[in-house]
C-alpha atoms as a PDB file:
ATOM      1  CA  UNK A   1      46.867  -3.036  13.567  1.00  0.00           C
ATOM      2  CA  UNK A   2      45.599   0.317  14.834  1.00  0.00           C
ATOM      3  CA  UNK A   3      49.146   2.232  14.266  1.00  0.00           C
ATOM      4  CA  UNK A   4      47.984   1.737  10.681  1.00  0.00           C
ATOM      5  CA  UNK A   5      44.787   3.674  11.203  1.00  0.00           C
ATOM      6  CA  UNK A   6      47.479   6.791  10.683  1.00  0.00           C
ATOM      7  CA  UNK A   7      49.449   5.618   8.184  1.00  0.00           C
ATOM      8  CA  UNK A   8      48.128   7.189   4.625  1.00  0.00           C
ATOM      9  CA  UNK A   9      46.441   4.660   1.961  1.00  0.00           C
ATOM     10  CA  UNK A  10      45.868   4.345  -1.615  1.00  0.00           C
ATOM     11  CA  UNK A  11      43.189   3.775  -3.513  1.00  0.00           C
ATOM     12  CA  UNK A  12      42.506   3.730  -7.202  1.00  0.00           C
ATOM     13  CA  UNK A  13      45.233   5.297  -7.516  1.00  0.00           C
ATOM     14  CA  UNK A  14      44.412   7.856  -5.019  1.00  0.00           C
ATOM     15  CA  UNK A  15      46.406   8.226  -1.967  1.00  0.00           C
ATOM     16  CA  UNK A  16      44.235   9.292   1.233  1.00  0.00           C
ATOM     17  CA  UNK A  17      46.279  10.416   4.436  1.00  0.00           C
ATOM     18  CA  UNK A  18      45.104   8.090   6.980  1.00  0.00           C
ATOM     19  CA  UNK A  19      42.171   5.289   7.728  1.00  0.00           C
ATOM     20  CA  UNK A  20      39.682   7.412   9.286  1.00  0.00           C
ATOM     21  CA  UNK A  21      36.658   8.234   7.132  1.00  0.00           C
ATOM     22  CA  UNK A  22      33.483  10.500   8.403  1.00  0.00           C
ATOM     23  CA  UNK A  23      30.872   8.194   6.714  1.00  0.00           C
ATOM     24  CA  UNK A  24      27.868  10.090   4.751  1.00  0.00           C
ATOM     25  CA  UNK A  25      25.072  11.275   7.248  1.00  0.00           C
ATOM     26  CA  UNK A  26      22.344  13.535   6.746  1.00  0.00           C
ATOM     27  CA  UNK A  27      23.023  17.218   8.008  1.00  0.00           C
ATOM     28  CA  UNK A  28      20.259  18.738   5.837  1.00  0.00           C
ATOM     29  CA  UNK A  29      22.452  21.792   5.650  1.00  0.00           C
ATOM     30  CA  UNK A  30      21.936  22.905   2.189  1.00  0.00           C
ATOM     31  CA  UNK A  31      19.338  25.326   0.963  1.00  0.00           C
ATOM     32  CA  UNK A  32      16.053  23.907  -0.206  1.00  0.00           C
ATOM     33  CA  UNK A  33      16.824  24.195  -4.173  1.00  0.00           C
ATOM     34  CA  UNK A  34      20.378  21.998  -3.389  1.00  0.00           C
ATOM     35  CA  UNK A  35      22.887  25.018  -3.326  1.00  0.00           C
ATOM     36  CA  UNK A  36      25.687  25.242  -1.034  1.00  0.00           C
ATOM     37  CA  UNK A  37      25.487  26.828   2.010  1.00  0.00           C
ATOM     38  CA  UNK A  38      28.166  27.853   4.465  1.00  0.00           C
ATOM     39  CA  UNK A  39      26.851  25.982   7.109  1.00  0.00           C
ATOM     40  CA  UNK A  40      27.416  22.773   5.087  1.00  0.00           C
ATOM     41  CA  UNK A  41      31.396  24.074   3.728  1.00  0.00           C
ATOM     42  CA  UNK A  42      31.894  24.939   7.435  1.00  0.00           C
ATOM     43  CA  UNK A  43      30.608  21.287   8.548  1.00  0.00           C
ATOM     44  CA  UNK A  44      32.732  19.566   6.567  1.00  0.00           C
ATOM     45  CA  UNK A  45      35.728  22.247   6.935  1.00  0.00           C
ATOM     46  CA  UNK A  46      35.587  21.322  10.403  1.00  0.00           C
ATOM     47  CA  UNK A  47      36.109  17.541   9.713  1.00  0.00           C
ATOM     48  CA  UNK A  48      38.879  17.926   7.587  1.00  0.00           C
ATOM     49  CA  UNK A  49      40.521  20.361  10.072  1.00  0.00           C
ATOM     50  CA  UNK A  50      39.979  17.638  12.787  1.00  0.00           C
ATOM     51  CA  UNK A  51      42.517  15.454  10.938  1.00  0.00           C
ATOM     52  CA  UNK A  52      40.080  12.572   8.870  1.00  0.00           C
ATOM     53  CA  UNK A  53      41.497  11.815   5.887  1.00  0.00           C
ATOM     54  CA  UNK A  54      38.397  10.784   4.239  1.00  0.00           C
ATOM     55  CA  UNK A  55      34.964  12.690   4.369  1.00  0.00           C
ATOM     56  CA  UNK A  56      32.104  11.933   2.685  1.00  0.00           C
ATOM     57  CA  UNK A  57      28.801  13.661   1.926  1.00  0.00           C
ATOM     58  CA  UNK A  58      25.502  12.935   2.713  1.00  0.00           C
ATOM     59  CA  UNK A  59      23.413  12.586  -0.453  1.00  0.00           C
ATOM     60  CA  UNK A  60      23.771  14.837  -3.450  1.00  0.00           C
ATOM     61  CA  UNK A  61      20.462  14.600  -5.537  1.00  0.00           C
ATOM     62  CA  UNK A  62      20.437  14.099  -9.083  1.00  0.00           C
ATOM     63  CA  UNK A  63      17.153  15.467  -9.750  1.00  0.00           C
ATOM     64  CA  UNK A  64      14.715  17.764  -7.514  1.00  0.00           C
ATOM     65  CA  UNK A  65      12.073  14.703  -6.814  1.00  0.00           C
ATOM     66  CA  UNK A  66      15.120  13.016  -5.633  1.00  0.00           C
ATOM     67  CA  UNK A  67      15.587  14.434  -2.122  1.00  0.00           C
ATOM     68  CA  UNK A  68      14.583  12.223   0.579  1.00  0.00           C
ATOM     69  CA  UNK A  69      15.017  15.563   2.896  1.00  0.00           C
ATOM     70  CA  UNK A  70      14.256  18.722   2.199  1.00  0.00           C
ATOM     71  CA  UNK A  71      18.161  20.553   2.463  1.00  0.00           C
ATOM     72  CA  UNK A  72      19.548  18.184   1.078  1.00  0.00           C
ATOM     73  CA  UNK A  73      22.622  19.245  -1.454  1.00  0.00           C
ATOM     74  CA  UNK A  74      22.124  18.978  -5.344  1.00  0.00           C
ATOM     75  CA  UNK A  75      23.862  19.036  -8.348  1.00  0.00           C
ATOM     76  CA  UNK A  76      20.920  18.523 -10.554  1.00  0.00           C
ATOM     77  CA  UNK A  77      21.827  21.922 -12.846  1.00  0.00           C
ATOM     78  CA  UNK A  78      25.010  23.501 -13.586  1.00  0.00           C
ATOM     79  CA  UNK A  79      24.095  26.532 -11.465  1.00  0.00           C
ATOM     80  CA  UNK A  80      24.931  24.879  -8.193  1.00  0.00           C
ATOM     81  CA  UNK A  81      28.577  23.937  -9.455  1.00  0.00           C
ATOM     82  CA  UNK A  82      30.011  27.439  -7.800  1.00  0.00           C
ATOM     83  CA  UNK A  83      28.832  27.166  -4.187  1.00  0.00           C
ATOM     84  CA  UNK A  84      30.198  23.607  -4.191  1.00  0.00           C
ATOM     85  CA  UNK A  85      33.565  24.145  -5.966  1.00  0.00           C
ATOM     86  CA  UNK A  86      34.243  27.175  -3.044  1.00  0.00           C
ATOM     87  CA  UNK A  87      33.098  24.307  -1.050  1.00  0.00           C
ATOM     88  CA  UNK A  88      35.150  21.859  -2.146  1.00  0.00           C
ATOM     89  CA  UNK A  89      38.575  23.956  -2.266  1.00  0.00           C
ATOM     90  CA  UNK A  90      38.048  24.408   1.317  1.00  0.00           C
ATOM     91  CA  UNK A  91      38.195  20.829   2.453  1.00  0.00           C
ATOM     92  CA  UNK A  92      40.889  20.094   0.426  1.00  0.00           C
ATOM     93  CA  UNK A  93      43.263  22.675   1.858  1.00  0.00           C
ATOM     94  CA  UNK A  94      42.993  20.779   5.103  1.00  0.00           C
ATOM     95  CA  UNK A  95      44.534  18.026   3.569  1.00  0.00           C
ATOM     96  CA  UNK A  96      40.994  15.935   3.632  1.00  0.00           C
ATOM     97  CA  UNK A  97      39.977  13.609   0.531  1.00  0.00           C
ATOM     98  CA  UNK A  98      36.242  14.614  -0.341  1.00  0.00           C
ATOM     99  CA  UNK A  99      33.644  12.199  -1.670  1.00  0.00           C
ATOM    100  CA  UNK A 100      30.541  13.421  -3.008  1.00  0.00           C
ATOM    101  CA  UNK A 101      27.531  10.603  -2.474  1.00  0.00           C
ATOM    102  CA  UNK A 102      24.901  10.958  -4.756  1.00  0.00           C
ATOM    103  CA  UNK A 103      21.495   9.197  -5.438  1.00  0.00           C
ATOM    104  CA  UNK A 104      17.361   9.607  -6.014  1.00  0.00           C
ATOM    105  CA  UNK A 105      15.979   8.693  -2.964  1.00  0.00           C
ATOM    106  CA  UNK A 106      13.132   6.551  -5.325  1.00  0.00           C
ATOM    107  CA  UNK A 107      10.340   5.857  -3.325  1.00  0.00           C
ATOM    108  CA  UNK A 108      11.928   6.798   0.570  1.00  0.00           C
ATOM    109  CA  UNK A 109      10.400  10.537   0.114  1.00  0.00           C
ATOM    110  CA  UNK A 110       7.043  11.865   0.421  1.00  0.00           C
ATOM    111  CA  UNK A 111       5.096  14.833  -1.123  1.00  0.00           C
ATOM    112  CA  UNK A 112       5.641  17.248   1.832  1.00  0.00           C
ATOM    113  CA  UNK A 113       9.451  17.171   0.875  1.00  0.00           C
ATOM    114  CA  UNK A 114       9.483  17.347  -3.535  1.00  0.00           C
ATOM    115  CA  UNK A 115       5.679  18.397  -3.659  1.00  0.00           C
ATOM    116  CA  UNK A 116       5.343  15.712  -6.164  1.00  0.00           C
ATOM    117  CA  UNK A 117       4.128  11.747  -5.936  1.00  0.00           C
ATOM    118  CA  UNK A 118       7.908   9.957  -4.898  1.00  0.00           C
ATOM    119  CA  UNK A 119       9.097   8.230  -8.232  1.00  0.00           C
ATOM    120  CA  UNK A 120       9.970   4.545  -7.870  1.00  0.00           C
ATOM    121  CA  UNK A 121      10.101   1.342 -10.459  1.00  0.00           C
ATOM    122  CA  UNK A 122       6.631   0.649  -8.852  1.00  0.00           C
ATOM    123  CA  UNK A 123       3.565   1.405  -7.573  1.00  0.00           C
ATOM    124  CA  UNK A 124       4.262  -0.248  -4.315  1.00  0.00           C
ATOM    125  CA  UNK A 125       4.459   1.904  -1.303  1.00  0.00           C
ATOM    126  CA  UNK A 126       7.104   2.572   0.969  1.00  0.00           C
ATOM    127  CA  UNK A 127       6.995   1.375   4.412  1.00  0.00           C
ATOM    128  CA  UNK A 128       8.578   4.476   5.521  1.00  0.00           C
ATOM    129  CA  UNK A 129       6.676   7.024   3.007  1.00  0.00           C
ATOM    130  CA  UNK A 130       2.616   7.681   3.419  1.00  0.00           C
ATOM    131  CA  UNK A 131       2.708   8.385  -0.430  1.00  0.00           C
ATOM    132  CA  UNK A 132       1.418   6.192  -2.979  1.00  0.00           C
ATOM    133  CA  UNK A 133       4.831   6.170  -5.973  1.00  0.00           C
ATOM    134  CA  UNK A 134       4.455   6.989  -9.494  1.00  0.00           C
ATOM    135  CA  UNK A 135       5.386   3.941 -11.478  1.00  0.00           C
ATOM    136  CA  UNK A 136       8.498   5.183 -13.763  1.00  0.00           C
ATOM    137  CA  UNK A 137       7.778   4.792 -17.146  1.00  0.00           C
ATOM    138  CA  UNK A 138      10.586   3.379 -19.771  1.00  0.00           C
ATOM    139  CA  UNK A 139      11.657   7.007 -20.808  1.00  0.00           C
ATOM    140  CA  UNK A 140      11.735   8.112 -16.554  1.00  0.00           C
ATOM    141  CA  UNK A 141      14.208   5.559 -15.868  1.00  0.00           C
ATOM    142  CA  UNK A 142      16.305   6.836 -18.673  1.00  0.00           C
ATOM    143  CA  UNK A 143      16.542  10.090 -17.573  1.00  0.00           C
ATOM    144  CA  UNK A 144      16.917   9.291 -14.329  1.00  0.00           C
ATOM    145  CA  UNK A 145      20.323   7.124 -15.521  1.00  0.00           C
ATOM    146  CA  UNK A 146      21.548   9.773 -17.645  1.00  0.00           C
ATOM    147  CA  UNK A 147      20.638  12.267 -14.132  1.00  0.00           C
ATOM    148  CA  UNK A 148      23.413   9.950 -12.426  1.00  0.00           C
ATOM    149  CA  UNK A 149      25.776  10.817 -15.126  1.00  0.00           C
ATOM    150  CA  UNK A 150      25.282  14.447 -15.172  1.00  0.00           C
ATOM    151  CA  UNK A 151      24.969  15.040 -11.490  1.00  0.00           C
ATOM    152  CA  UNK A 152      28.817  12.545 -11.125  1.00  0.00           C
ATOM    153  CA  UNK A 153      29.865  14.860 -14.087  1.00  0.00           C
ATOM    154  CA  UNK A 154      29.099  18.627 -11.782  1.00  0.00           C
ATOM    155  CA  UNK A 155      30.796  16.432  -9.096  1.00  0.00           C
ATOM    156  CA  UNK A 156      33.689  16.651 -10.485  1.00  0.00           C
ATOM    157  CA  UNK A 157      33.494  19.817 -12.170  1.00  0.00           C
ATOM    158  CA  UNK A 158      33.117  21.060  -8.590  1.00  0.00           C
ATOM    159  CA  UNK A 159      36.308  18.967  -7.811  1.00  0.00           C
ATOM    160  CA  UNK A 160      35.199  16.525  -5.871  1.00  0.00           C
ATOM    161  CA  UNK A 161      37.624  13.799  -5.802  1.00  0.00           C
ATOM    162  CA  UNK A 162      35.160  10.626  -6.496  1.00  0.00           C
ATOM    163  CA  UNK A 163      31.516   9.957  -6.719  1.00  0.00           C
ATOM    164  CA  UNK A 164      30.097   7.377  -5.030  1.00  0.00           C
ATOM    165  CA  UNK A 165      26.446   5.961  -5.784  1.00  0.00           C
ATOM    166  CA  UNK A 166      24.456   4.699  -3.497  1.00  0.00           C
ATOM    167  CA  UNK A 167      22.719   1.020  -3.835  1.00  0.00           C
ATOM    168  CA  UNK A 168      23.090  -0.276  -0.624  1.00  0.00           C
ATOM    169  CA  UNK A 169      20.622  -3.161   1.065  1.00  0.00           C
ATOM    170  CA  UNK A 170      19.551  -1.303   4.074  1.00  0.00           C
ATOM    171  CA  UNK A 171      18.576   1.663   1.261  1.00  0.00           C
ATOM    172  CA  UNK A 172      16.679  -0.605  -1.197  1.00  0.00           C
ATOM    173  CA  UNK A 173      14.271   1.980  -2.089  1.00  0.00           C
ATOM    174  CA  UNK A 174      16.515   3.813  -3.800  1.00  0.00           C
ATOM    175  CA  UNK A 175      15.396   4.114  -7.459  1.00  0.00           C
ATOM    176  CA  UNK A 176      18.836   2.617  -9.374  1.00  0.00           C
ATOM    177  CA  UNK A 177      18.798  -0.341  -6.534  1.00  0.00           C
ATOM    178  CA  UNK A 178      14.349  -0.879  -7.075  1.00  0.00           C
ATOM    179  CA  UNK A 179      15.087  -1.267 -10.497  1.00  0.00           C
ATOM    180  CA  UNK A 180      17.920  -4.038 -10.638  1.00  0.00           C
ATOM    181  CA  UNK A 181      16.392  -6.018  -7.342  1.00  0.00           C
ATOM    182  CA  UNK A 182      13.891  -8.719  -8.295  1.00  0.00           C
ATOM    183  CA  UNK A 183      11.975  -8.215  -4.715  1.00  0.00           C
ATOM    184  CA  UNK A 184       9.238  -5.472  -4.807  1.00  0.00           C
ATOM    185  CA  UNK A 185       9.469  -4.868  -8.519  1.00  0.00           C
ATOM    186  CA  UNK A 186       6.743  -5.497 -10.454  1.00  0.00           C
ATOM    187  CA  UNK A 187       6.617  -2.511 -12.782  1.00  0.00           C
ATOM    188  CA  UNK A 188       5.677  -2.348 -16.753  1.00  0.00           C
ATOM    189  CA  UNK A 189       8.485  -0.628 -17.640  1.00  0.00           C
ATOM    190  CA  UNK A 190      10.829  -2.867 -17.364  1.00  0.00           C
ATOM    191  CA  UNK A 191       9.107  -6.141 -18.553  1.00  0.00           C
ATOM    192  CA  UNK A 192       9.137  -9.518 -16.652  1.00  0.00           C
ATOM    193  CA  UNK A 193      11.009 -11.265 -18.918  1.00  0.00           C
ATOM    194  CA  UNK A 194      14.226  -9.069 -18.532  1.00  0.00           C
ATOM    195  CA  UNK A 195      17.069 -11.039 -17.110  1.00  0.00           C
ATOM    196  CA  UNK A 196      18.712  -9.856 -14.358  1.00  0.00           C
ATOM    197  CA  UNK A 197      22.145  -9.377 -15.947  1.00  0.00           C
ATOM    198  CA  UNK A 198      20.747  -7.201 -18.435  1.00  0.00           C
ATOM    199  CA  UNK A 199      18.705  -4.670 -15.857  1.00  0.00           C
ATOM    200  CA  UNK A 200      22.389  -4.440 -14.510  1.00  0.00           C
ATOM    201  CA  UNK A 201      24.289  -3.284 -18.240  1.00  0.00           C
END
């Protein structure tokens, strides 16, 4: 079994060198509006060079009051496409697939990091967070979709090889997983008697 960890792999129709992956962890090397810094090409540069043959990123924010850190990368505007496309072209030449992980961190922020009340599907407070959330309204949470799709859309402009979202248990603050989880959600804007199937179309 492990000789396989260096045999390559495809997926979706995307062929990765070998089985080891450098999971998405928070570096905070970015500069505090979200553009690329060489700190954070160098990180990953490194990884790549070390022989993984997947690497991905810790979160890209889709909008400015979705950074759960302050350095955090971004692709929330089309002007931080450039840093991360030089970026990008460097990881790739060492033979590395690169993932780009991007999210709004929902309620799991706080005003000393986005200046701003944290956004979530309700006014319920995070147990992490000292900051009462803003309750999205219906037209928040449709911008904040439609900021998924354009920050995946600069990811791949900036050649990023995949996007990946995150709505993972552990996470469950996250706004897209708050607002298709039945626990913790009791906000107006999306009404009680919405099934569950369609808060996931």
């Amino acid at each position: 079994m492990l000789k396989k960890l260096f045999e390559p792999i495809t997926m979706n129709g995307k062929t990765i060198r070998n089985r080891f992956a450098v999971p998405a962890m928070v570096q905070n090397f970015c500069n505090e509006d979200g553009t690329c810094t060489e700190r954070f090409t160098a990180y990953h540069e490194a990884k790549g060079n070390g022989g993984f043959g997947l690497i991905i990123t810790e979160d890209f924010a889709v909008a400015p009051n979705g950074k759960g850190f302050k350095y955090l990368p971004g692709l929330w505007n089309d002007g931080q496409i450039t840093g991360f496309t030089e970026c990008t072209k460097r990881v790739k030449a060492t033979g590395a697939t690169f993932v780009a992980q991007i999210y709004h961190c929902g309620r799991q922020t706080s005003r000393a990091v986005i200046g701003e009340a944290p956004w979530s599907a309700s006014a319920i407070p995070c147990p992490f967070s000292p900051d009462m959330p803003h309750e999205m309204t219906i037209d928040e949470i449709k911008k904040t979709v439609s900021d998924y799709g354009d920050c995946a859309r600069r990811a791949k402009q900036a050649g990023l090889t995949v996007s990946r979202f995150t709505a993972r248990t552990a996470t469950s603050s996250h706004s897209l997983c708050r607002l298709t989880r039945t626990r913790g959600r009791t906000s107006t804007a999306v009404a009680s008697r919405t099934e569950y199937a369609s808060r996931l179309r």
